[in-house]
Structure formats: C-alpha cells, structure tokens
C-alpha atoms as a PDB file:
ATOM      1  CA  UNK A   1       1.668  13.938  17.148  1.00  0.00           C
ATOM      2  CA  UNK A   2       2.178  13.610  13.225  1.00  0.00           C
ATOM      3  CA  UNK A   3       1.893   9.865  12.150  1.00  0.00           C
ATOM      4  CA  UNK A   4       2.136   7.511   9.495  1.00  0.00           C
ATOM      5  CA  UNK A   5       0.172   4.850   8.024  1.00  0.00           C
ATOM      6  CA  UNK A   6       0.872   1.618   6.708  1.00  0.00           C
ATOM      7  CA  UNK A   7      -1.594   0.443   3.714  1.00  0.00           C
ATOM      8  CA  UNK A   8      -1.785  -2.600   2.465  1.00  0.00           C
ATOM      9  CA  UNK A   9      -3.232  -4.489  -1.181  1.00  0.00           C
ATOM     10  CA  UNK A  10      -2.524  -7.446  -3.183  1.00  0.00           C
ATOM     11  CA  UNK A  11      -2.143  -7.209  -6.696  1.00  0.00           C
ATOM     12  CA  UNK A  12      -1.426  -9.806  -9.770  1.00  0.00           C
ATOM     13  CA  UNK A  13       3.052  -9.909  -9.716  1.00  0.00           C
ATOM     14  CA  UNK A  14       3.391  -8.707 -13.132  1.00  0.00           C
ATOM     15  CA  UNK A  15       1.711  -5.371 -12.387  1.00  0.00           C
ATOM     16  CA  UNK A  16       3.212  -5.229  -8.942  1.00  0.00           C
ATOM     17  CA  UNK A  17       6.725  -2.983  -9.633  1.00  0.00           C
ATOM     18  CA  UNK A  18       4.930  -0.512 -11.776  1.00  0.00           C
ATOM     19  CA  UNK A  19       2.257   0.156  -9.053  1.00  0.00           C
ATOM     20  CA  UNK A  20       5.459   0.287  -6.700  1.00  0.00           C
ATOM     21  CA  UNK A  21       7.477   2.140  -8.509  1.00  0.00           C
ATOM     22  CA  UNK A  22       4.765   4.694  -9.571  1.00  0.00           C
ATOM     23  CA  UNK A  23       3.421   5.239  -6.312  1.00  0.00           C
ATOM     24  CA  UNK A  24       7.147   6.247  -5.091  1.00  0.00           C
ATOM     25  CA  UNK A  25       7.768   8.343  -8.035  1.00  0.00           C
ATOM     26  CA  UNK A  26       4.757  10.199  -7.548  1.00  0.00           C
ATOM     27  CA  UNK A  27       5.492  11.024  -3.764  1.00  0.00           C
ATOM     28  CA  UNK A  28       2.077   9.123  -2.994  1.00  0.00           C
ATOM     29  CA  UNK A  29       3.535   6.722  -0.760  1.00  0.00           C
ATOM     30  CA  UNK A  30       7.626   6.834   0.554  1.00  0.00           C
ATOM     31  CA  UNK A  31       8.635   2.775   0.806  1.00  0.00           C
ATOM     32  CA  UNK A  32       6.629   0.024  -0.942  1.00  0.00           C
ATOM     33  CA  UNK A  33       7.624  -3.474   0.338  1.00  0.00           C
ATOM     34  CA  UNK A  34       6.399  -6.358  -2.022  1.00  0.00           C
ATOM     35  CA  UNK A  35       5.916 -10.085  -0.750  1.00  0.00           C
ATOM     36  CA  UNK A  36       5.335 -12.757  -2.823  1.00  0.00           C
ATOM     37  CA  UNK A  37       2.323 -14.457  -1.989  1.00  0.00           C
ATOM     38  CA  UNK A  38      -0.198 -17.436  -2.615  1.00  0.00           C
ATOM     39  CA  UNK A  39      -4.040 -16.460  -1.936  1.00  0.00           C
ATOM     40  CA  UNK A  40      -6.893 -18.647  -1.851  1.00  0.00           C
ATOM     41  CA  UNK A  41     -10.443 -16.523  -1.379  1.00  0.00           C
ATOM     42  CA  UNK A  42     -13.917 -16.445  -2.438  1.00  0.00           C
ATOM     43  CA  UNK A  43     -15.134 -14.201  -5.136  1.00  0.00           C
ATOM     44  CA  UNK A  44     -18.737 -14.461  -7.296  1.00  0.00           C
ATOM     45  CA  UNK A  45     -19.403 -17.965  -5.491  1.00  0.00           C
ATOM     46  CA  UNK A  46     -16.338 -19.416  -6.350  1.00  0.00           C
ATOM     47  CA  UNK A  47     -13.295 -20.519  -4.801  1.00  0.00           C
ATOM     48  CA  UNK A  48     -10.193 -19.445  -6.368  1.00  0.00           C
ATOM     49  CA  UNK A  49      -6.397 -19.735  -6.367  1.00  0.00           C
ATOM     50  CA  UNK A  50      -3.867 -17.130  -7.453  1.00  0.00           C
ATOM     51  CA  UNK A  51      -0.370 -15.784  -7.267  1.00  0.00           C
ATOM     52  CA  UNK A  52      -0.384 -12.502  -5.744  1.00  0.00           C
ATOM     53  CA  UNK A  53       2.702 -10.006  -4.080  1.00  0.00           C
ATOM     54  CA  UNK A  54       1.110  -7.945  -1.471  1.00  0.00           C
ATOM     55  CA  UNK A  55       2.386  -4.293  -1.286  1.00  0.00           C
ATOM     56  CA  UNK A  56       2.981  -2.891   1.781  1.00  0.00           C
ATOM     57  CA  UNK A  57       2.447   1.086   1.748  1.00  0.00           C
ATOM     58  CA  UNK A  58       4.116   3.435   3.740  1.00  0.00           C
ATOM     59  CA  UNK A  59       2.068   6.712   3.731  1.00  0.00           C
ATOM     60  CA  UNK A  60       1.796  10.054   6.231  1.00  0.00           C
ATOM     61  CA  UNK A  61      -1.419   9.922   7.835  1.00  0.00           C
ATOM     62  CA  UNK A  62      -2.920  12.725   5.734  1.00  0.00           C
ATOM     63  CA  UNK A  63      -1.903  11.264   2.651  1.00  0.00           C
ATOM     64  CA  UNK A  64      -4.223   8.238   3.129  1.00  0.00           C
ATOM     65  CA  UNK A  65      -6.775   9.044   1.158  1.00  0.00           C
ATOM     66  CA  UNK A  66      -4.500  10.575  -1.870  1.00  0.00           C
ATOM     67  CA  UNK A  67      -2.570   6.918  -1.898  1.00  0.00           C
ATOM     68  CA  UNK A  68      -6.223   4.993  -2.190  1.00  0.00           C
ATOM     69  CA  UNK A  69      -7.120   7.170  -4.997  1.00  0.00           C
ATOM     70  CA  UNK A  70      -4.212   6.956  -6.800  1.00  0.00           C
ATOM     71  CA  UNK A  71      -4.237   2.854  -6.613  1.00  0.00           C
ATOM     72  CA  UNK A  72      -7.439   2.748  -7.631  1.00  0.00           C
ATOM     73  CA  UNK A  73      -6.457   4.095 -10.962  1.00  0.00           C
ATOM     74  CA  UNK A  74      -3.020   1.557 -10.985  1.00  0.00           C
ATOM     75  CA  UNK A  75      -4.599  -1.003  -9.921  1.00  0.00           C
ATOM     76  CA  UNK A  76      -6.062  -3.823 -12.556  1.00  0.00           C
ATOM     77  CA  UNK A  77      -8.821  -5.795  -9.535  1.00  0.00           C
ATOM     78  CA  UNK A  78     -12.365  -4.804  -9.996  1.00  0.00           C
ATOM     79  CA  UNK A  79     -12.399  -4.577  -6.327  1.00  0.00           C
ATOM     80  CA  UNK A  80      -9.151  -4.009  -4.738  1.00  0.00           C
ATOM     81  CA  UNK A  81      -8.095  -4.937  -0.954  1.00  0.00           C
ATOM     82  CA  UNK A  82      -7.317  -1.527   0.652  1.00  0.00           C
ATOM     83  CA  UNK A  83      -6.668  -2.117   4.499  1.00  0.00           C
ATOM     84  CA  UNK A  84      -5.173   0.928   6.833  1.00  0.00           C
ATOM     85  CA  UNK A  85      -2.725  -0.194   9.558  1.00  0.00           C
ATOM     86  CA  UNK A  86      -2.515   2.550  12.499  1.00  0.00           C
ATOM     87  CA  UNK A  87       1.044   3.135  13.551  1.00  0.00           C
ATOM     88  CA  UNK A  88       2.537   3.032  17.375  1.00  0.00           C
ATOM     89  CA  UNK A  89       4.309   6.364  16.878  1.00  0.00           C
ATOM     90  CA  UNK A  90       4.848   6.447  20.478  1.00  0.00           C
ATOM     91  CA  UNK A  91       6.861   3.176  20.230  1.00  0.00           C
ATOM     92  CA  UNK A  92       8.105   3.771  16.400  1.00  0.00           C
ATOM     93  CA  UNK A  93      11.138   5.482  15.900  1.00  0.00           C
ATOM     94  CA  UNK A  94      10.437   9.089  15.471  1.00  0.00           C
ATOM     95  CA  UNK A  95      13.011   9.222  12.853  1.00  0.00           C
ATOM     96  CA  UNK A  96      11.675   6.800  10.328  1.00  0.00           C
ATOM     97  CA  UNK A  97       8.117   8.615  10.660  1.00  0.00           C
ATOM     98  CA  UNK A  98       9.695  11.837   9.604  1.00  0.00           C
ATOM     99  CA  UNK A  99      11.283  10.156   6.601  1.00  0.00           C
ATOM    100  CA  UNK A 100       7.812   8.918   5.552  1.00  0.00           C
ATOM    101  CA  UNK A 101       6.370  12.168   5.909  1.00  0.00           C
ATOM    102  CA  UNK A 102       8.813  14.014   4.111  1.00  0.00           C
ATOM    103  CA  UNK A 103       9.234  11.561   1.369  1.00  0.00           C
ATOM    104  CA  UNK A 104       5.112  12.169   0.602  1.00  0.00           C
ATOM    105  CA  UNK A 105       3.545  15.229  -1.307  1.00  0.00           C
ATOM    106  CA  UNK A 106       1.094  15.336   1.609  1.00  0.00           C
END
C-alpha cells in the first residue's frame, strides 16, 4: 500500500515560513504545520534556551529522502533535527494520503 510520511524539524521562527512556504512551492512536501515552541537542549557542553516553531512535514513515502535534502539546504542549524514518523495508513484516511501523494513531485 502507498504511504505517507510525516517529518519533523525545529527551526529559528523567523526562517520558519520561508522553509514552509518553499518546501510547498517546490512540491517537496504537500502541508507544513508550524508550532510555536520553547526548547531547552544540550549542544557543545552547554545548556541552552531558544524560541523555536517546529514544522511538521507531510511527505509521500518515496519523497523522504528528496524533502531531507532539500531542508538541508533551507535550513540555517549546523545540525538540523530530522525525525521520520511512519504513518497508520491502514487506520488513516485513504483520502488524505492520496492528497499528500499527489500534492509531491515524488
């Protein structure tokens, strides 16, 4: 059965509608959601705090790995979060999968 993907990053807000909006443009990903969000991690030994909005990719499952290349030239993180969430398509609606197939180049 043909599937989707959901992918997900956090990026700085004021580069967050461009990525969005270029990602969609380009057919690399159908929907973008973006959240608002506060992170606190570790990076190089230190804590840190930082506004974020995490974008949440919606991608056909062959497209994965043209959607990760593509953010890696958007995005402005010298290491970028790039998680893949696998899709119930069995327990999605069918219909919504199509339209995130067909809205992608792949």
């Amino acid at each position: 059965m043909k599937t989707m993907k959901i992918a997900v990053t956090n990026v700085p807000p004021e580069h967050a509608k461009t990525i969005a909006t270029t990602l969609v443009t380009e057919q690399v990903a159908a929907c973008v959601n973006m959240y608002p969000i506060r992170s606190v991690y570790r990076w190089k030994g230190e804590v840190c705090e930082d506004d974020e909005v995490t974008l949440m990719m919606k991608v056909s499952a062959e497209g994965v790995a043209q959607l990760q290349a593509r953010l890696q030239q958007l995005h402005p993180y010298e290491l970028m979060e790039f998680l893949v969430l696998d899709i119930d398509a069995q327990g999605s609606l069918a219909e919504y999968i199509e339209f995130v197939r067909a809205s992608t180049r792949v």
